[in-house]
Protein backbone atom coordinates (compact mmCIF):
# COMPACT_ATOMS: atom_id res chain seq x y z
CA UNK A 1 -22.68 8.88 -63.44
CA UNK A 2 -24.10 5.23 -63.10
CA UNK A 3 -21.65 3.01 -61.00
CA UNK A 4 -21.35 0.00 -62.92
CA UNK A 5 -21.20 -3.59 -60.67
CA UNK A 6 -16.75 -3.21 -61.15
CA UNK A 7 -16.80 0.26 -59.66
CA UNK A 8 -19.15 -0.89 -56.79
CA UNK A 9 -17.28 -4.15 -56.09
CA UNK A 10 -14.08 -1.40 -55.77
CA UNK A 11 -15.92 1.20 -53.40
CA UNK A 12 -16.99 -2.16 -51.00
CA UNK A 13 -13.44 -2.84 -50.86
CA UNK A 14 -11.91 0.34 -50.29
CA UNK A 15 -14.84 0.42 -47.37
CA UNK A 16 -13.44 -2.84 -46.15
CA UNK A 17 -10.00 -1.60 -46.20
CA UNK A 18 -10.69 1.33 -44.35
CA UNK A 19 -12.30 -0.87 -41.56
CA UNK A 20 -9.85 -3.22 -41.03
CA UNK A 21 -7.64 -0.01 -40.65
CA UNK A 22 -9.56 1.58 -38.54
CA UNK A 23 -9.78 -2.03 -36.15
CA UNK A 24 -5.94 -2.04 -36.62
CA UNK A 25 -5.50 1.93 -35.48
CA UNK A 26 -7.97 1.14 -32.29
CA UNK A 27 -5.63 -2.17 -31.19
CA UNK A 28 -2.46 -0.22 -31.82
CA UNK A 29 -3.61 1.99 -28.60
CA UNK A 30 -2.96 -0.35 -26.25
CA UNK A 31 -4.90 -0.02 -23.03
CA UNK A 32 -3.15 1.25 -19.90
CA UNK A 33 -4.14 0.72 -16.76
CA UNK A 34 -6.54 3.45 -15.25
CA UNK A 35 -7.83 4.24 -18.87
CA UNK A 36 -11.61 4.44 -18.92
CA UNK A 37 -13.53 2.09 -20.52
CA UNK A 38 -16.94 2.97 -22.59
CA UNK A 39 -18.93 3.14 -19.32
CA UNK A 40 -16.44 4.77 -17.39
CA UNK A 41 -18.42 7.34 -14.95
CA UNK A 42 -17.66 11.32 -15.78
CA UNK A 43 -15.16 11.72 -12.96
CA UNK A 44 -12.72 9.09 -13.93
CA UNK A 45 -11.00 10.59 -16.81
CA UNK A 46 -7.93 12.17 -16.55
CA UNK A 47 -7.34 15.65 -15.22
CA UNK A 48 -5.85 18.74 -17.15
CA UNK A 49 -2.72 17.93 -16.30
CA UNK A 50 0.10 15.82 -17.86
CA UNK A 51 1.74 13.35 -14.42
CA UNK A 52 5.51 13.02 -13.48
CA UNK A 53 6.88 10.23 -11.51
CA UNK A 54 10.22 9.81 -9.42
CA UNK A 55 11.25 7.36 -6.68
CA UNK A 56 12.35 8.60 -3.68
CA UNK A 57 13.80 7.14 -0.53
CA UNK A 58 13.50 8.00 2.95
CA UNK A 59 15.07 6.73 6.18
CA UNK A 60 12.98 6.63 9.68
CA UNK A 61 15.69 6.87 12.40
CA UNK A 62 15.74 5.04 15.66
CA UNK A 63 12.31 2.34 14.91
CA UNK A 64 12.13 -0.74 16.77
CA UNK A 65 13.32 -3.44 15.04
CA UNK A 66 10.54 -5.47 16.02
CA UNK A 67 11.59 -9.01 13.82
CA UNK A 68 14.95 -8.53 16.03
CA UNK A 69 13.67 -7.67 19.41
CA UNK A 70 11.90 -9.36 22.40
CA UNK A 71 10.44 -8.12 25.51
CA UNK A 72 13.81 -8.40 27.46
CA UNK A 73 15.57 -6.66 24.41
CA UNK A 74 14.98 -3.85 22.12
CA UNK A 75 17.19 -3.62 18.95
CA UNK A 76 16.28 -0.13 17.48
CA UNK A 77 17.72 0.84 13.12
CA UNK A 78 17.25 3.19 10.51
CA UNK A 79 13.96 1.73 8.80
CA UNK A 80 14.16 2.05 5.44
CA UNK A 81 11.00 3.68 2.73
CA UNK A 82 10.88 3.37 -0.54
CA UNK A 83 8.36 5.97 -2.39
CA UNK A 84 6.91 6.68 -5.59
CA UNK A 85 5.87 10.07 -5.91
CA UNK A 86 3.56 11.10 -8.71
CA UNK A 87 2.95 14.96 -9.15
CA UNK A 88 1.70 17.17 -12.21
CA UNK A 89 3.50 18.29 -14.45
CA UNK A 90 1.88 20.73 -16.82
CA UNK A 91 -1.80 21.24 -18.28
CA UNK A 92 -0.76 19.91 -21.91
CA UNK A 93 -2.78 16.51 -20.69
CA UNK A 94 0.13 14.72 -23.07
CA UNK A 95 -0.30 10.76 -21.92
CA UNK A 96 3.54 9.79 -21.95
CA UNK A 97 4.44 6.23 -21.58
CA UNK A 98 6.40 4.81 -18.98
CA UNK A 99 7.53 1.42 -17.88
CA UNK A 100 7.21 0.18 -14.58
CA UNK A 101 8.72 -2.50 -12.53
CA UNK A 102 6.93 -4.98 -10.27
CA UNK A 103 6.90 -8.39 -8.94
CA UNK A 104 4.53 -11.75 -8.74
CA UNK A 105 4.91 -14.23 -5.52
CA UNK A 106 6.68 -13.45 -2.46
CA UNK A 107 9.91 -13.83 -0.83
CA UNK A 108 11.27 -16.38 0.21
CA UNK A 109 7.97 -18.69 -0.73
CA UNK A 110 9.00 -21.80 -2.68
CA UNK A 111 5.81 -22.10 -3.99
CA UNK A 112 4.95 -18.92 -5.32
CA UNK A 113 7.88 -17.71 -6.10
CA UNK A 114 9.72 -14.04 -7.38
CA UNK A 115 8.64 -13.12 -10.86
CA UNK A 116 9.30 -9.98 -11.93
CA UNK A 117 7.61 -7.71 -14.40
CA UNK A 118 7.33 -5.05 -16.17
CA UNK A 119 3.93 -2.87 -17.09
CA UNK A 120 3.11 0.65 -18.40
CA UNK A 121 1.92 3.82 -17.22
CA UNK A 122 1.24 7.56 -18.50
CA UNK A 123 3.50 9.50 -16.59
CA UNK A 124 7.42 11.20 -17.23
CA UNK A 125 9.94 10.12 -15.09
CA UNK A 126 11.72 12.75 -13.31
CA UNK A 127 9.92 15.53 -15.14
CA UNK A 128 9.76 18.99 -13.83
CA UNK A 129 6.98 19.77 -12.13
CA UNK A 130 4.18 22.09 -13.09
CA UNK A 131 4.40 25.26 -10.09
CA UNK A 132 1.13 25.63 -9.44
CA UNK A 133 -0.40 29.31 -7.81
CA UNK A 134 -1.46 27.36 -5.06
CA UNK A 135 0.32 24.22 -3.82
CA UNK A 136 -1.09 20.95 -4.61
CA UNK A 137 -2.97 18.83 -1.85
CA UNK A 138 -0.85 15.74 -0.38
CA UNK A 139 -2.34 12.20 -1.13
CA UNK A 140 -0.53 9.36 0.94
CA UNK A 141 -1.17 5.63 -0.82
CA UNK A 142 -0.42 2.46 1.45
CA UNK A 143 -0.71 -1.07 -0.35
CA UNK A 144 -1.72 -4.13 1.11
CA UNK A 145 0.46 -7.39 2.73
CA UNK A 146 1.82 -8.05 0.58
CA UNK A 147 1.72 -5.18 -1.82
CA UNK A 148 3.89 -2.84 -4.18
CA UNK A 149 3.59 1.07 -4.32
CA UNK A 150 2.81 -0.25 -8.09
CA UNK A 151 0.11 -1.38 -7.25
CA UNK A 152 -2.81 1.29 -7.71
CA UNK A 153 -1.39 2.74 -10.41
CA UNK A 154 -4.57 3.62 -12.38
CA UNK A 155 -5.76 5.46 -9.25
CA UNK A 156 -2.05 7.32 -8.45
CA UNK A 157 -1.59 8.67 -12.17
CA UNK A 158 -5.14 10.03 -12.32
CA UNK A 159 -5.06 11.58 -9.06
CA UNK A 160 -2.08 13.28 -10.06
CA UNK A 161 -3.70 14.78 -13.54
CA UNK A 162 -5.91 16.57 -11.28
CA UNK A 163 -3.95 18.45 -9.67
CA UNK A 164 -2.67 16.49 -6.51
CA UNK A 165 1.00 15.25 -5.04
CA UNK A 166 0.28 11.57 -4.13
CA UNK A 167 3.37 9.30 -2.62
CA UNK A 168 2.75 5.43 -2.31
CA UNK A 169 4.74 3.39 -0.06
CA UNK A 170 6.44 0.20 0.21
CA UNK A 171 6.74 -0.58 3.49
CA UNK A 172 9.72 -2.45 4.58
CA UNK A 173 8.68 -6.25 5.44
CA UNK A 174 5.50 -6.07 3.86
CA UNK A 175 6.20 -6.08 -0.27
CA UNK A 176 6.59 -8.73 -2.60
CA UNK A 177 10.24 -8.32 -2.35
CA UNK A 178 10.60 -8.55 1.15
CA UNK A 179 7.75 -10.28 2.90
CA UNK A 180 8.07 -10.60 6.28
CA UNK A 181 6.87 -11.58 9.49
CA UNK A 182 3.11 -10.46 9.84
CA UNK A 183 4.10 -8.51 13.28
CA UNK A 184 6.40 -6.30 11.49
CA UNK A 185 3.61 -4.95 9.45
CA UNK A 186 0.78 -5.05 12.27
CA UNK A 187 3.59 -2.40 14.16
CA UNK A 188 4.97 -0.45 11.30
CA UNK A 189 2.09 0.58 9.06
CA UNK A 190 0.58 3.08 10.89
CA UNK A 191 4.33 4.81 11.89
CA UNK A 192 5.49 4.44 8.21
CA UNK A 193 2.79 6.52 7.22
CA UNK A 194 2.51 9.06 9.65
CA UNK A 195 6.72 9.21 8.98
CA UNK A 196 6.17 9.89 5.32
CA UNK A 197 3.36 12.65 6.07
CA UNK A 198 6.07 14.11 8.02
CA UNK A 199 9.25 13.89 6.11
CA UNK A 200 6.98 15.05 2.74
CA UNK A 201 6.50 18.08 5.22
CA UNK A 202 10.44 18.46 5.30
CA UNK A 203 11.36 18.82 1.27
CA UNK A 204 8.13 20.65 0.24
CA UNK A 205 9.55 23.92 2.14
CA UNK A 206 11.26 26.05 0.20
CA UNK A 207 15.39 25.76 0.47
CA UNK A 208 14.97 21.52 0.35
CA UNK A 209 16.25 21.54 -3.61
CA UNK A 210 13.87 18.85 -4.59
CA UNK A 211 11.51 18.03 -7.05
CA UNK A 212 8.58 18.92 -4.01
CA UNK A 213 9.82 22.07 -3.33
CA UNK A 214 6.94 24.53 -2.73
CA UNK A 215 4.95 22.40 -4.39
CA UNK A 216 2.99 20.84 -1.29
CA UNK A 217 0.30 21.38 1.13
CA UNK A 218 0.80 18.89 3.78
CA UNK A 219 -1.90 20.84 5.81
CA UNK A 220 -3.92 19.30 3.42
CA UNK A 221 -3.85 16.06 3.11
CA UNK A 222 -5.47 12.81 2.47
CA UNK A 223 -4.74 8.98 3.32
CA UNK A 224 -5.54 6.05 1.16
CA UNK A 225 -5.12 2.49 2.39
CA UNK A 226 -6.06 -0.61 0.82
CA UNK A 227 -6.31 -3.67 3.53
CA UNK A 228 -3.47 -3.69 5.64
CA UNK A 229 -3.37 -0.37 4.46
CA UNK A 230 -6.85 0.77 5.38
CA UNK A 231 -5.74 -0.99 9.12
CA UNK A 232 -2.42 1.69 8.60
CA UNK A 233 -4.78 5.06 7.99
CA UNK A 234 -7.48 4.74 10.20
CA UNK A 235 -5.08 3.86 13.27
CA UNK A 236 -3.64 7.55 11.62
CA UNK A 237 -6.70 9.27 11.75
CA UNK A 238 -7.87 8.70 15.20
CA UNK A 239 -9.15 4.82 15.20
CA UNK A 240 -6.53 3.59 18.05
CA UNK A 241 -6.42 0.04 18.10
CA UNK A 242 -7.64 -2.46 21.16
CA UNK A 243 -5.97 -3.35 24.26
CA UNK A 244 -6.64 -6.92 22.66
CA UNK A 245 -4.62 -6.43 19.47
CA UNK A 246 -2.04 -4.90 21.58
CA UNK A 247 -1.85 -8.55 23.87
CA UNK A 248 -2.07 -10.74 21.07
CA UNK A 249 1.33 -8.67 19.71
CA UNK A 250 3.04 -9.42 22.95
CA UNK A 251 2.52 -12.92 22.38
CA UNK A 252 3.56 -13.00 18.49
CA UNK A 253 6.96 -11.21 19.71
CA UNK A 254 7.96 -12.58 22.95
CA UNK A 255 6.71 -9.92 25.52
CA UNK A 256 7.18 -6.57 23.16
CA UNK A 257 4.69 -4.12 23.67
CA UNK A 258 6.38 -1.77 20.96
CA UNK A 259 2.65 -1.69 19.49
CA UNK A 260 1.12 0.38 22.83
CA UNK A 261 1.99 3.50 21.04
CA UNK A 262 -1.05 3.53 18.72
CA UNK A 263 -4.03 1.68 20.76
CA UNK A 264 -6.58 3.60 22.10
CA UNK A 265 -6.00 3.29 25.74
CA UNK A 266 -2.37 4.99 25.38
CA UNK A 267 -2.78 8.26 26.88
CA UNK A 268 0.25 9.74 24.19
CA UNK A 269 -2.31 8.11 21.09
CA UNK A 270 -4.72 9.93 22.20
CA UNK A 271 -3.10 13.03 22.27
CA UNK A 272 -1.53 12.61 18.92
CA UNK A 273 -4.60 13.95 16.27
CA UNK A 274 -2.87 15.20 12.81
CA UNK A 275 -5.16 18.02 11.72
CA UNK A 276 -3.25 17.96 9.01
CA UNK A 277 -5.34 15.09 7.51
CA UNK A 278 -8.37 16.13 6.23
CA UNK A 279 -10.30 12.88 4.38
CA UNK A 280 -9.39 9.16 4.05
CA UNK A 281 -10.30 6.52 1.65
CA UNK A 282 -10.33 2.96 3.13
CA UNK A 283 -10.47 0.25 0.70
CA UNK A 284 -11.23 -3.13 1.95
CA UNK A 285 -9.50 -2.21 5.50
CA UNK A 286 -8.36 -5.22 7.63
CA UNK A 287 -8.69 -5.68 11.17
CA UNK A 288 -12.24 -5.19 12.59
CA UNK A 289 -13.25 -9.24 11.96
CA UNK A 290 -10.08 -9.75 14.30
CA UNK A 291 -10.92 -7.81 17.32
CA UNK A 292 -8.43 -4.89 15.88
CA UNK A 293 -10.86 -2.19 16.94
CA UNK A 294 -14.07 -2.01 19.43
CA UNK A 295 -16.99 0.32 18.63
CA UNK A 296 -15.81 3.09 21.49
CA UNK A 297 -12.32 2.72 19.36
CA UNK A 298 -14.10 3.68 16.33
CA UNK A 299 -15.49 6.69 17.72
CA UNK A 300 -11.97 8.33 17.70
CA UNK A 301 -11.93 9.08 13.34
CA UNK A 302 -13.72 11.77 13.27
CA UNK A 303 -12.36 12.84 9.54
CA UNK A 304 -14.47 12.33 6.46
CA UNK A 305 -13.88 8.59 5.56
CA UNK A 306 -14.80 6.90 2.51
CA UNK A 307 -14.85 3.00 2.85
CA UNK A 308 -15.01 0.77 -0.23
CA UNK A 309 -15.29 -3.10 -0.64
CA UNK A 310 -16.68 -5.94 -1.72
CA UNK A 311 -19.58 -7.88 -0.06
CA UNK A 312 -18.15 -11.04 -0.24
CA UNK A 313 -15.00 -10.10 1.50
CA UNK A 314 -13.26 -13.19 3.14
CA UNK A 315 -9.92 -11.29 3.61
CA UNK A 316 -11.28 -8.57 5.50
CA UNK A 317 -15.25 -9.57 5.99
CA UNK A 318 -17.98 -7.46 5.03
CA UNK A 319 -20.73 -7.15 7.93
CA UNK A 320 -18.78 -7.77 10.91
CA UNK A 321 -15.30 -6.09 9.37
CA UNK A 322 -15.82 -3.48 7.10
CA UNK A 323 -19.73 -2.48 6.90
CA UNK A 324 -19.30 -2.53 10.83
CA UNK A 325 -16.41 -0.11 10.67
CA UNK A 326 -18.34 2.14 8.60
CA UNK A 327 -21.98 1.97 11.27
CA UNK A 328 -19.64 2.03 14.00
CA UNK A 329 -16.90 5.33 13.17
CA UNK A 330 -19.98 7.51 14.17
CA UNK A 331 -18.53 10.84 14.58
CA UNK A 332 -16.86 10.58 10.55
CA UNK A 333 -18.84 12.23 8.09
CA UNK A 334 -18.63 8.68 5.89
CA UNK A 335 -19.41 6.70 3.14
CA UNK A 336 -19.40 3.24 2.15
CA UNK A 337 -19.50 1.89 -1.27
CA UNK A 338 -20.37 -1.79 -1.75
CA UNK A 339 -19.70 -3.88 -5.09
CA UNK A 340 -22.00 -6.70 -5.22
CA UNK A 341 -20.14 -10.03 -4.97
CA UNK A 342 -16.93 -8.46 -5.00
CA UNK A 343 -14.46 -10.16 -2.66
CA UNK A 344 -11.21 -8.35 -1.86
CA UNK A 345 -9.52 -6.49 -4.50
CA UNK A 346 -11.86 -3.83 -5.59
CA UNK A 347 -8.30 -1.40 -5.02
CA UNK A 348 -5.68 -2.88 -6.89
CA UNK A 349 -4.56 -2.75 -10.90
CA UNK A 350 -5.83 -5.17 -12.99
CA UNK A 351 -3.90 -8.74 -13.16
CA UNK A 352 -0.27 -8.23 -15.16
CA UNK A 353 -0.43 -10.55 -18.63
CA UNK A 354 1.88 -12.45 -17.27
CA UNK A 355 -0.16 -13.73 -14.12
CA UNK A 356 -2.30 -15.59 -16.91
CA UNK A 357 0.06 -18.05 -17.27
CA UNK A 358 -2.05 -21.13 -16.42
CA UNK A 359 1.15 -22.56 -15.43
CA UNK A 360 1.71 -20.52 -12.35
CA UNK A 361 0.32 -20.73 -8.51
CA UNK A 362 -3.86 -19.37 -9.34
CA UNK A 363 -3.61 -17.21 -6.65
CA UNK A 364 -0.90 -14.79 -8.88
CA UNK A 365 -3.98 -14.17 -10.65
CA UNK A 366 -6.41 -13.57 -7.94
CA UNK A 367 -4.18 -11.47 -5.94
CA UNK A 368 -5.62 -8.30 -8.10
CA UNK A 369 -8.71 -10.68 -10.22
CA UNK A 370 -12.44 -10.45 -9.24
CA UNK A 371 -14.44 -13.46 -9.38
CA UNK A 372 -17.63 -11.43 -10.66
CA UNK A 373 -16.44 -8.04 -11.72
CA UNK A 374 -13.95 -6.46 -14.40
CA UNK A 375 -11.37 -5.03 -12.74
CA UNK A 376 -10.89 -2.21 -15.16
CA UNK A 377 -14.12 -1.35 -14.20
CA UNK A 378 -13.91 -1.41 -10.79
CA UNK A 379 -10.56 1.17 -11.30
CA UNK A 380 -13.23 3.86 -12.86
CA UNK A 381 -15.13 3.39 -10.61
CA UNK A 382 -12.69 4.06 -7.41
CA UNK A 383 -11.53 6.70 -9.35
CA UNK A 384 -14.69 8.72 -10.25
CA UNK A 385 -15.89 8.49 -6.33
CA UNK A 386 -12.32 8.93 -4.75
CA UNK A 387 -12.08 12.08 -7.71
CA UNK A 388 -15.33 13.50 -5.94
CA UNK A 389 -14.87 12.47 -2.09
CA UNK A 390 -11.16 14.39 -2.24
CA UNK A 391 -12.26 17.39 -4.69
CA UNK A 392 -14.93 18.43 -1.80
CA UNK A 393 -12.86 17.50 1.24
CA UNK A 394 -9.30 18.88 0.10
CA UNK A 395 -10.16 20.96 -2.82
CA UNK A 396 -13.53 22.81 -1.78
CA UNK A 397 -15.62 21.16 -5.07
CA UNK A 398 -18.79 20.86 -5.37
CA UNK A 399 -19.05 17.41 -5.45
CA UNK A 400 -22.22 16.43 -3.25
CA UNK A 401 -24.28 15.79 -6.48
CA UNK A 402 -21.85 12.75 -7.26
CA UNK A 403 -21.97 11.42 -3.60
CA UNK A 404 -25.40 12.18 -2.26
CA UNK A 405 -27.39 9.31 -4.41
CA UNK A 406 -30.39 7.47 -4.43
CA UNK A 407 -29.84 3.90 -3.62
CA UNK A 408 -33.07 2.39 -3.47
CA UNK A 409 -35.66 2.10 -6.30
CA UNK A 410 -34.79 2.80 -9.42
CA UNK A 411 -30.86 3.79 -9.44
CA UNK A 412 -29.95 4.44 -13.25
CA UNK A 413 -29.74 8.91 -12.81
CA UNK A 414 -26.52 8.95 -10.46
CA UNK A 415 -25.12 11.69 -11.55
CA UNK A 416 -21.99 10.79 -13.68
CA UNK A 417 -22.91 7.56 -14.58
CA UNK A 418 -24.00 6.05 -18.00
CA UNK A 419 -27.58 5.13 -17.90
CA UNK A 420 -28.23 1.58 -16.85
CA UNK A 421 -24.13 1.27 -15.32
CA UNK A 422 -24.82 1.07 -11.74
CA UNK A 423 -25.48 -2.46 -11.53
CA UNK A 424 -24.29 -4.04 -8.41
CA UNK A 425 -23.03 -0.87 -6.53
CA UNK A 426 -24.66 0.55 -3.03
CA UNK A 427 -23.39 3.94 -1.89
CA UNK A 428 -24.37 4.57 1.83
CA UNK A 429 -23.79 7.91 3.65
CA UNK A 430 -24.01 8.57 6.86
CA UNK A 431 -23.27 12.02 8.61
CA UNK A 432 -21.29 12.34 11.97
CA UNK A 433 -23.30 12.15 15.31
CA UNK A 434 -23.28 15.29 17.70
């Protein structure tokens, strides 16, 4: 049958009407943070499994309260932890929605100010786990000063969908909440974490009626820190810090040496390797620009390490700070990826919509905003190389193919990667020394 010019004006417009549907179904799914984006690399989708989240607290008896001590006077409390515990839940890979609740500025700071806010997530609170055949690997998240245990989100969730129990902190004196002097943190971050490993330990055994019951493998283990949380897990993992940190501390608080307990020198650090940590992810670790660590202090990580960050760094630094790390932790089986003029927040979420209020402090936006790079992309990118760096290390995958690559020459075939997507990233690798 001919179509006459009516009936073809009426087809266009159904076509039309279709389109502008289809336009309208695509922004009804609203993107959530750790989603992939078209060029997303093969290992950052989500895992099999659908993700469960629950906040649990934790008290570390008998710490130095360092912001209320001197070195005539130690005042010891209960320090109190805050978690977020993220665990799977079933193999349905359901994406349910959840709402969480953060903060902008810092306390107590007139200028920047406490803003709270709320953002989404695909995870069930309080669900029931999924019992796996074997328990899960243990994935331990520290944030940044200042920082939230919201604030990796895209990473947390998808780790969990794959088949892992990861726990972020907030570390008392160090969140936007309850910012603190700087002292508290440079003392606390590496005990906070290695209290967590421990007390995660405690209600994973069967008997401890909680949502972890026999659902953890705390003999395998992993530690991700971001900045002052990259400082926190490779003091864990066998990088004692210098006799020079551990003076300038004494003068910051009055004569305490409370800090002696994790440098190098102490006899008792050195004594104190957790096999139970098998890999750590450092992103954009703090410290080694500041004298933090000395090349022989370095030589005490001897776990696989995976070091990310940006090589315009001026939080951290980039060749004296963390590239240096990296070519001087010789005995870790390690890798360092590098985003080209990146500064320092290739870990964390991208901005909330309400740090784009031009009306507020700039630096609510570039707290978690890149200068040069999408931030969305950057979070599929941590999560496809974190997804392969803890699948061979705690899991037994097969992984090398994603992390052995070539870097020089013509770098569009890494495996995983859309062709022509590799555009300002360097992945070194360098195997321990004997």
């Amino acid at each position: 049958m001919k179509r006459t010019a009516l009936s073809n004006a009426h087809h266009w417009m159904l076509l039309l009407l279709a389109f502008n549907f289809g336009l309208l179904t695509v922004a009804a799914q609203e993107f959530v943070y750790g989603d992939p984006l078209p060029d997303a690399p093969e290992l950052a989708f989500r895992g099999p499994y659908s993700v469960g989240v629950k906040t649990m607290q934790f008290e570390n008896p008998n710490q130095v309260d360092i912001l209320n001590s001197t070195g005539e006077k130690t005042v010891t409390y209960n320090r109190p932890l805050t978690t977020e515990v993220w665990y799977p839940v079933n193999k349905q890979g359901n994406r349910t929605i959840t709402e969480y609740q953060d903060y902008m500025g810092t306390a107590n700071d007139s200028l920047r100010p406490l803003i709270p806010f709320t953002f989404k997530g695909r995870a069930l609170r309080d669900a029931i786990p999924e019992k796996p055949m074997e328990k899960y690997p243990l994935v331990i998240v520290s944030h940044g000063y200042v920082g939230s245990r919201y604030l990796m989100t895209y990473l947390t969730e998808n780790l969990a969908s794959k088949g892992y129990v990861v726990v972020a902190i907030a570390h008392t004196d160090s969140t936007f909440e309850d910012a603190n002097a700087f002292y508290s943190t440079l003392l606390n971050r590496p005990l906070d974490i290695k209290f967590v490993l421990n007390a995660i330990e405690a209600i994973s055994k069967n008997g401890s009626n909680t949502v972890l019951e026999n659902l953890v493998d705390t003999n395998n283990t992993a530690l991700i820190g971001y900045s002052m949380g990259g400082y926190g897990v490779l003091n864990v993992a066998g990088g004692g810090y210098s006799d020079g940190l551990g003076a300038f501390f004494k003068t910051m608080t009055k004569g305490n040496d409370a800090i002696a307990v994790n440098l190098a020198s102490n006899a008792t650090y050195q004594n104190k390797k957790d096999t139970r940590i098998k890999a750590v992810v450092a992103l954009a670790p703090w410290g080694k620009e500041r004298g933090v660590w000395t090349a022989d202090n370095l030589k005490g990580i001897k776990v696989p390490t995976f070091f990310i960050a940006g090589d315009k760094d001026d939080i951290s630094g980039y060749e004296n700070g963390i590239k240096a790390i990296y070519e001087e932790a010789i005995y870790s089986d390690r890798y360092l990826l590098t985003y080209a003029n990146a500064r320092h927040n290739v870990a964390p979420n991208p901005a909330p919509k309400e740090a784009l209020n031009l009306a507020l402090h700039f630096d609510e936006y570039y707290r978690y905003a890149e200068p040069a790079w999408d931030s969305r992309r950057i979070n599929n990118i941590n999560q496809h190389f974190i997804t392969a760096f803890l699948g061979l290390h705690l899991k037994g995958e097969d992984n090398n193919a994603f992390l052995d690559l070539e870097t020089t020459g013509n770098k569009t075939n890494w495996k995983g990667f859309k062709p022509r997507s590799v555009t300002g990233l360097e992945l070194l690798h360098q195997k321990p020394a004997e």
